[in-house]
C-alpha atoms as a PDB file:
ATOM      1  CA  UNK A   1     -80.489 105.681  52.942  1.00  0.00           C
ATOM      2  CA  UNK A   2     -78.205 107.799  55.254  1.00  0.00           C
ATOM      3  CA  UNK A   3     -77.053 111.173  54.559  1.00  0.00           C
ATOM      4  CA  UNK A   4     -74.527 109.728  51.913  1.00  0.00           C
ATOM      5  CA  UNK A   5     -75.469 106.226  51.337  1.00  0.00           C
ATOM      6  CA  UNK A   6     -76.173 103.267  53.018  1.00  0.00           C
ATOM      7  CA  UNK A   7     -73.544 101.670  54.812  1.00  0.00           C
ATOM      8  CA  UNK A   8     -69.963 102.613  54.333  1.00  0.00           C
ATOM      9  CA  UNK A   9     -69.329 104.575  51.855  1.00  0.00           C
ATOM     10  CA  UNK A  10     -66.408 106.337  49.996  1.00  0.00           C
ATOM     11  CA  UNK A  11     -67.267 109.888  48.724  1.00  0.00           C
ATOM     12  CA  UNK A  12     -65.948 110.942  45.469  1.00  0.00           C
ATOM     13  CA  UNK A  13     -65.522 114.832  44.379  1.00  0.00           C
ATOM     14  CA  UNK A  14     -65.904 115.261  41.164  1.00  0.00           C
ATOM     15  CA  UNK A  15     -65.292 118.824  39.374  1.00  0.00           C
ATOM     16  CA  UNK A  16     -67.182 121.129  37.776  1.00  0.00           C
ATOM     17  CA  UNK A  17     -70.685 122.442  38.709  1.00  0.00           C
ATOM     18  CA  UNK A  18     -73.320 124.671  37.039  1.00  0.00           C
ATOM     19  CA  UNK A  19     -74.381 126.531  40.004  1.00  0.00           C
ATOM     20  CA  UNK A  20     -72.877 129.568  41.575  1.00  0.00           C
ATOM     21  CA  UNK A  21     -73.947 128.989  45.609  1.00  0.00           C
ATOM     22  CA  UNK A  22     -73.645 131.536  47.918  1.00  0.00           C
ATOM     23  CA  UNK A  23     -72.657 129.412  50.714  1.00  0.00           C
ATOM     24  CA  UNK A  24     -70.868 126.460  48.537  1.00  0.00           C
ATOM     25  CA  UNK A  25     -69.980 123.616  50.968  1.00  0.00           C
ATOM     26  CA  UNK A  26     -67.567 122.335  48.617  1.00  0.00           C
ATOM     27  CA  UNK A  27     -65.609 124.962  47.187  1.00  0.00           C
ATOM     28  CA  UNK A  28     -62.562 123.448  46.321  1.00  0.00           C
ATOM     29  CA  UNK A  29     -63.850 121.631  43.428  1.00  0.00           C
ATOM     30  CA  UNK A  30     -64.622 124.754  41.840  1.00  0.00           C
ATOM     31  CA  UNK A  31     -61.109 126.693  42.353  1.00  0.00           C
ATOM     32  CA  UNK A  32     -58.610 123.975  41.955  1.00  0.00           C
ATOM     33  CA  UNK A  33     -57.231 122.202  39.362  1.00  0.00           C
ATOM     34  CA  UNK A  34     -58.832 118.420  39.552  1.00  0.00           C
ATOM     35  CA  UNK A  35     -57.057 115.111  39.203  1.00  0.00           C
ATOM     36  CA  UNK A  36     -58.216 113.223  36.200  1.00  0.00           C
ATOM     37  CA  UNK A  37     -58.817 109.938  36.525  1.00  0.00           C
ATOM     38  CA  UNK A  38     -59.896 107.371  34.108  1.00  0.00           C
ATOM     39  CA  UNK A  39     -63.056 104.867  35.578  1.00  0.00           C
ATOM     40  CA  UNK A  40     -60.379 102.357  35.697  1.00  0.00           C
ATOM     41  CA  UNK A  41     -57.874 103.891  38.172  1.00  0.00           C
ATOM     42  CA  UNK A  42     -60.723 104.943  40.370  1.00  0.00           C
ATOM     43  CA  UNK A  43     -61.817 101.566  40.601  1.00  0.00           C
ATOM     44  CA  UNK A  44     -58.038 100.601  41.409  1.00  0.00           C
ATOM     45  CA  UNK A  45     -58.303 103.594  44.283  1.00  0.00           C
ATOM     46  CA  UNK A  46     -61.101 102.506  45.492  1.00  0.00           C
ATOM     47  CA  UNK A  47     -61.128  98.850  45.457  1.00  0.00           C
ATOM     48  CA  UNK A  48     -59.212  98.705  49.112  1.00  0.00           C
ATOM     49  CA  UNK A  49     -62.548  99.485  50.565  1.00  0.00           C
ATOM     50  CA  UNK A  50     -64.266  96.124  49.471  1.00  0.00           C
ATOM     51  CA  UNK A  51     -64.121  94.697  52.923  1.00  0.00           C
ATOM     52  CA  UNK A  52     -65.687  97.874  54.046  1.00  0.00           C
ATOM     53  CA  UNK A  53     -68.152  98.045  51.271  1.00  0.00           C
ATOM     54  CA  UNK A  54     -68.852  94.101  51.276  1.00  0.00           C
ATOM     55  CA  UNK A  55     -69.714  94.520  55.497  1.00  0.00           C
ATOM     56  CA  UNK A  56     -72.035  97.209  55.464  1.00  0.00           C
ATOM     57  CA  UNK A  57     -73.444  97.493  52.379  1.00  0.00           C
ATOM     58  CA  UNK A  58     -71.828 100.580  51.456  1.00  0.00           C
ATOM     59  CA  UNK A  59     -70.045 101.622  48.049  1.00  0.00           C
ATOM     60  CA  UNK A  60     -69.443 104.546  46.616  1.00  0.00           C
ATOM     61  CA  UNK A  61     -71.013 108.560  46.708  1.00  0.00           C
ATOM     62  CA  UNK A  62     -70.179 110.602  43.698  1.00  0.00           C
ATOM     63  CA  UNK A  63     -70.326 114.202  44.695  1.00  0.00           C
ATOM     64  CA  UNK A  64     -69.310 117.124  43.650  1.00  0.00           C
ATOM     65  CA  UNK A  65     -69.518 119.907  42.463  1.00  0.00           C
ATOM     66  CA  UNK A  66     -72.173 118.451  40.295  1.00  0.00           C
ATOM     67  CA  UNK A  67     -71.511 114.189  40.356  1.00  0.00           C
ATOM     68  CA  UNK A  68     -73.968 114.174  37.157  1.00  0.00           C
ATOM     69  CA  UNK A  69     -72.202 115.811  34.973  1.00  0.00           C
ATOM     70  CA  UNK A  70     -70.214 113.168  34.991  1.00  0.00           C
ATOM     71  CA  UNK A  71     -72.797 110.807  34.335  1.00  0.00           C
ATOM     72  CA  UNK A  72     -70.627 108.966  31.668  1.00  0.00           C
ATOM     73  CA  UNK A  73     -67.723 108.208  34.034  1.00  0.00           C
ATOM     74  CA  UNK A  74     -70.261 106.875  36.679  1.00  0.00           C
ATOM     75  CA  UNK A  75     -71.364 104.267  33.947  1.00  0.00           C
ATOM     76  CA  UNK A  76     -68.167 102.886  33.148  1.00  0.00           C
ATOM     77  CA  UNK A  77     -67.438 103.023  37.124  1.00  0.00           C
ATOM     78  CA  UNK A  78     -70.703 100.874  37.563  1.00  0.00           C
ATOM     79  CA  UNK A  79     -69.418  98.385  34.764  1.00  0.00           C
ATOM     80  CA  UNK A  80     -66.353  97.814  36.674  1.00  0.00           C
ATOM     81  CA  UNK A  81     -67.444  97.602  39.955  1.00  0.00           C
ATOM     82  CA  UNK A  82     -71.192  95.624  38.723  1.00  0.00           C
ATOM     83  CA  UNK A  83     -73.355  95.156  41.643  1.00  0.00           C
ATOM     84  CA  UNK A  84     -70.420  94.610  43.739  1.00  0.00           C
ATOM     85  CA  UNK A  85     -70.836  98.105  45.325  1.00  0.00           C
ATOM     86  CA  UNK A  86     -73.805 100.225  45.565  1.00  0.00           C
ATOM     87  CA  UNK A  87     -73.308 103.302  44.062  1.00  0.00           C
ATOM     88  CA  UNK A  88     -75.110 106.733  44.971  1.00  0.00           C
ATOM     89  CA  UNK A  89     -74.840 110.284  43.571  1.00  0.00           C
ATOM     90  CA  UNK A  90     -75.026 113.321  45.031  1.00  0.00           C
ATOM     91  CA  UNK A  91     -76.779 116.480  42.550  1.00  0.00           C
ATOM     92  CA  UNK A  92     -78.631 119.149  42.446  1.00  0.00           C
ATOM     93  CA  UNK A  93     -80.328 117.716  39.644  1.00  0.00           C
ATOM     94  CA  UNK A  94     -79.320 120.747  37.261  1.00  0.00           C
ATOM     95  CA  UNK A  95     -77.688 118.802  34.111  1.00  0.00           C
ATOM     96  CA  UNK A  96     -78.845 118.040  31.136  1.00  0.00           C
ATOM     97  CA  UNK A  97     -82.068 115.391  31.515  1.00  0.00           C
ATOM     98  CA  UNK A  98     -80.036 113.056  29.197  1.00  0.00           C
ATOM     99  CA  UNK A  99     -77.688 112.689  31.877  1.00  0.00           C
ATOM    100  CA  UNK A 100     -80.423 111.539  34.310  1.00  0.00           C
ATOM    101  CA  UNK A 101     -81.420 108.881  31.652  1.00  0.00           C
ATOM    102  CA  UNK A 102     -77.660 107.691  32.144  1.00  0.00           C
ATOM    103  CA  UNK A 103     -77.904 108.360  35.615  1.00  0.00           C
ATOM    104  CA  UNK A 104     -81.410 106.016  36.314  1.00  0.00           C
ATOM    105  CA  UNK A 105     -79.564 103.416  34.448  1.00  0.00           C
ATOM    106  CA  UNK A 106     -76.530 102.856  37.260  1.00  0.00           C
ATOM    107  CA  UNK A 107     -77.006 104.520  39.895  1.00  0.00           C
ATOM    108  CA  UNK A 108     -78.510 102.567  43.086  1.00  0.00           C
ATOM    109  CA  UNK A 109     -79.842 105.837  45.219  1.00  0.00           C
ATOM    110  CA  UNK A 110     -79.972 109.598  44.658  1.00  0.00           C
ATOM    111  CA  UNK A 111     -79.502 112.549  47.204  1.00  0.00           C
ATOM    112  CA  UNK A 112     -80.627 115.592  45.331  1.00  0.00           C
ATOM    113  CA  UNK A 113     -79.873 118.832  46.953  1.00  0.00           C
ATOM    114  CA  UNK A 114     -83.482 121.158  45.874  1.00  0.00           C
ATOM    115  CA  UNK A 115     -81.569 124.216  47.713  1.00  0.00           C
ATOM    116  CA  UNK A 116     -85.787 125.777  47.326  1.00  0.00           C
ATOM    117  CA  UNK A 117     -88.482 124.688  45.071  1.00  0.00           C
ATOM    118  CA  UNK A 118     -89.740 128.585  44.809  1.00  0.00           C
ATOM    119  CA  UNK A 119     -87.737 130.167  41.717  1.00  0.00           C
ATOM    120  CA  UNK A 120     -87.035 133.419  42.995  1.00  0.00           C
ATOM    121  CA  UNK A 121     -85.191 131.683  46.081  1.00  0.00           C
ATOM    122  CA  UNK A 122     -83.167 129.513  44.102  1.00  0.00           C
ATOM    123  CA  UNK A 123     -82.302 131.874  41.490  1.00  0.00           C
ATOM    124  CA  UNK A 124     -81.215 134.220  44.558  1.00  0.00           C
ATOM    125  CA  UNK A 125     -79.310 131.476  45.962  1.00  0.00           C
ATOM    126  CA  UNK A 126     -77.602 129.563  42.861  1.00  0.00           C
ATOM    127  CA  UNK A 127     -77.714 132.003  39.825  1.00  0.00           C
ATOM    128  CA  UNK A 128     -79.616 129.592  37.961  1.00  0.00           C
ATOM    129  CA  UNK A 129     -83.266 128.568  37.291  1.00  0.00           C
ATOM    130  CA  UNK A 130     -84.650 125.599  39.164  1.00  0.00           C
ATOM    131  CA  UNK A 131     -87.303 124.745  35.759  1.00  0.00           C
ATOM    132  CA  UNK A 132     -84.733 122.356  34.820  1.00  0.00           C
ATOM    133  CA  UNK A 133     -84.456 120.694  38.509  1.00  0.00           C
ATOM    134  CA  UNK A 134     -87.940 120.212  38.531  1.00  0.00           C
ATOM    135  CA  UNK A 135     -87.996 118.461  35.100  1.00  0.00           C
ATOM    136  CA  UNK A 136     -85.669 116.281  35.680  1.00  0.00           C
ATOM    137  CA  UNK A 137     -87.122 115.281  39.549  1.00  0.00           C
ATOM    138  CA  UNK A 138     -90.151 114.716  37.592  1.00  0.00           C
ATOM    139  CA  UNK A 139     -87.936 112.713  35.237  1.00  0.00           C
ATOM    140  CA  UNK A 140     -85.936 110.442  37.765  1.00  0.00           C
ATOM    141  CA  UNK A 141     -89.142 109.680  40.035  1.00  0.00           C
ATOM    142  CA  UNK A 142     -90.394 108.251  36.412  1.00  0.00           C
ATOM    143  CA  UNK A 143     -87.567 106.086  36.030  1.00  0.00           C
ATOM    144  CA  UNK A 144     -86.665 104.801  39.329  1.00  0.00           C
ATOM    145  CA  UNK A 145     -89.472 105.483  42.013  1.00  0.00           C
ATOM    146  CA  UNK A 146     -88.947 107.691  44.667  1.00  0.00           C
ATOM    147  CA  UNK A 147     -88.100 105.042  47.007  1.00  0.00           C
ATOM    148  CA  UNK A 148     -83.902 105.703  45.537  1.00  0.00           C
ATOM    149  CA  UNK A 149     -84.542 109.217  45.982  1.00  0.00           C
ATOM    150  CA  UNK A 150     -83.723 111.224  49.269  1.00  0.00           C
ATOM    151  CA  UNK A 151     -84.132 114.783  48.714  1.00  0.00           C
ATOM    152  CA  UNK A 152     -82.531 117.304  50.895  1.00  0.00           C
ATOM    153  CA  UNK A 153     -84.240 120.751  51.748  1.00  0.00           C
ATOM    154  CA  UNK A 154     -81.900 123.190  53.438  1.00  0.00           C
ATOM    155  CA  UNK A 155     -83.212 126.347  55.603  1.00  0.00           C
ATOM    156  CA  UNK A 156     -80.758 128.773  54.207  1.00  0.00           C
ATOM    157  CA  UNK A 157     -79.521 131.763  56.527  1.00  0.00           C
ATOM    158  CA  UNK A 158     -80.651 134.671  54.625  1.00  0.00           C
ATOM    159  CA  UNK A 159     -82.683 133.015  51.912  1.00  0.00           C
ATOM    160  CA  UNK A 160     -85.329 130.887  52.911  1.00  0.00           C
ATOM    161  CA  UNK A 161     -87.198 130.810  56.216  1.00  0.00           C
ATOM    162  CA  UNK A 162     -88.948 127.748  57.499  1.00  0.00           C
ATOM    163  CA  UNK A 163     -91.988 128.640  56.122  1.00  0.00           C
ATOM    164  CA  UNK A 164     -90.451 128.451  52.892  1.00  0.00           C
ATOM    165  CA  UNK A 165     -88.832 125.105  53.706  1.00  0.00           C
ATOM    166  CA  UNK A 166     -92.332 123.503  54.681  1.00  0.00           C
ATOM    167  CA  UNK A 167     -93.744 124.701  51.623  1.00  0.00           C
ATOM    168  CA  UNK A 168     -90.895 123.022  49.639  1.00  0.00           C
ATOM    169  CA  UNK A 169     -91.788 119.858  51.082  1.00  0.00           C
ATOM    170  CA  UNK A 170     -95.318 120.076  50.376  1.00  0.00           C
ATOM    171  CA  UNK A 171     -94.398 120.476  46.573  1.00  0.00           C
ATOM    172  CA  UNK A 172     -91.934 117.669  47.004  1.00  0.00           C
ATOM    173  CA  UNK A 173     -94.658 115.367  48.588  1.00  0.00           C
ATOM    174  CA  UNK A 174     -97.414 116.917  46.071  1.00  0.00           C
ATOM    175  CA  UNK A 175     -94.914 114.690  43.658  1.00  0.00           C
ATOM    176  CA  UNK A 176     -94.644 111.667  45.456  1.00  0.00           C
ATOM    177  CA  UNK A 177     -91.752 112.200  47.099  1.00  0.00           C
ATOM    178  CA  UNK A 178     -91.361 110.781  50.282  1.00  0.00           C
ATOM    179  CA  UNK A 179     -87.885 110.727  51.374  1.00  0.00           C
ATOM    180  CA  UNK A 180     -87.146 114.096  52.636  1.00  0.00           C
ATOM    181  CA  UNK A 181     -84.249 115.578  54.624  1.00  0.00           C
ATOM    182  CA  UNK A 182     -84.984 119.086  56.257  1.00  0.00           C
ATOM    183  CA  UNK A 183     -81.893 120.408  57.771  1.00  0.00           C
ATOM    184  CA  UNK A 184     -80.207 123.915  58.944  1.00  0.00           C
ATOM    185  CA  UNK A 185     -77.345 125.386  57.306  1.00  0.00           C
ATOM    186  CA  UNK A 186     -74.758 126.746  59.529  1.00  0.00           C
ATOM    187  CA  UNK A 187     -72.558 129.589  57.847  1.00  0.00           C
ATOM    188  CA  UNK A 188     -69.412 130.940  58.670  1.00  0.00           C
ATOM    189  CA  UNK A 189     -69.048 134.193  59.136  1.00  0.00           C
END
C-alpha cells in the first residue's frame, strides 16, 4: 500500500476529529464549515474517476480530520461503489471501537496515524489518551490481519526524538505489526 492507497486514489476530507494536534496537517477540516454530502452524491462526485480507479487499482482514501468517525457513511459508500473501488481510511484510530467493527467490515486497507505509542508523548501532542488507540489497533489487527494495516510513526519536532520513534516501532512489531512508515515531520515556523 502507498502512502494513501494503492493505485490512484481520490482523497476524501471528512470533518470533525477528536484530537487537538499541535502541528495539524489538515486544519481546515476543523475551522470551516463542511459540505454535507449524502453517500449517494459522493459516489456521483466521484464516479468520474472509474477509468482512473479501474487502471491502477486505486479507489478512494477517506481522511480527515478523523475518516472513522464517519464509519457509517463509509458503509453505505462501500455499498454503492461494491468492490468496484478499493476503499482505504485514513485514522488515528481514536473513535469509538464500534466504529472499527464497522470499519473491518468495508474498508480494504488502513493507514493509522500512532502520532507515539508512549502516553505522555501523545497526550503532549494530541490532548488525548492513546489507551483507546491501542485497543482498538489491538482490535483491527483481530479482525483484518495486519497485512491491511500500514501504520505511520512520525518523529515530531519538539515531541518525540528518534529514540522514541524506534521504540514505537518495537511496540508496534511486539503486536504483529509489520507495515510501518517512519517519517519526519517538517513544521512551519
Amino acid at each position: 500500500m502507498e502512502i494513501d492507497g494503492e493505485g490512484v486514489t481520490t482523497l476524501i476530507a471528512g470533518a470533525g476529529c477528536p484530537l487537538a494536534c499541535k502541528y495539524c496537517i489538515n486544519e481546515t477540516v476543523l475551522k470551516r464549515v463542511p459540505t454535507i454530502l449524502s453517500p449517494q452524491a459522493l459516489f456521483d462526485r466521484v464516479k468520474c474517476d472509474d477509468l482512473y480507479f479501474q487502471a491502477t487499482g486505486g479507489g478512494v482514501t477517506f481522511g480527515g480530520g478523523e475518516a472513522l468517525l464517519h464509519a457509517e457513511f463509509i458503509r453505505e459508500f462501500r455499498t454503492l461503489c461494491k468492490d468496484r473501488w478499493r476503499i482505504y481510511a485514513e485514522t488515528s484510530l481514536n473513535v469509538p471501537n464500534k466504529n472499527i467493527h464497522i470499519a473491518a467490515a468495508c474498508v480494504d486497507g488502513f493507514i493509522v496515524d500512532i502520532k507515539d505509542m508512549n502516553p505522555e508523548i501523545y497526550r503532549s501532542y494530541t490532548g488525548a489518551d492513546n489507551a483507546q488507540v491501542i485497543e482498538n489497533l489491538k482490535l483491527l489487527i483481530s479482525l483484518v490481519g495486519q497485512e491491511k494495516i500500514l501504520v505511520r510513526v512520525p518523529l515530531i519536532p519538539n515531541f518525540n526524538t528518534p529514540e522514541d520513534q524506534e521504540r514505537s516501532i518495537a511496540q508496534l512489531r511486539n503486536l504483529g505489526i509489520t507495515r510501518i512508515d517512519a517519517f519526519s515531520y517538517t513544521v512551519k515556523k
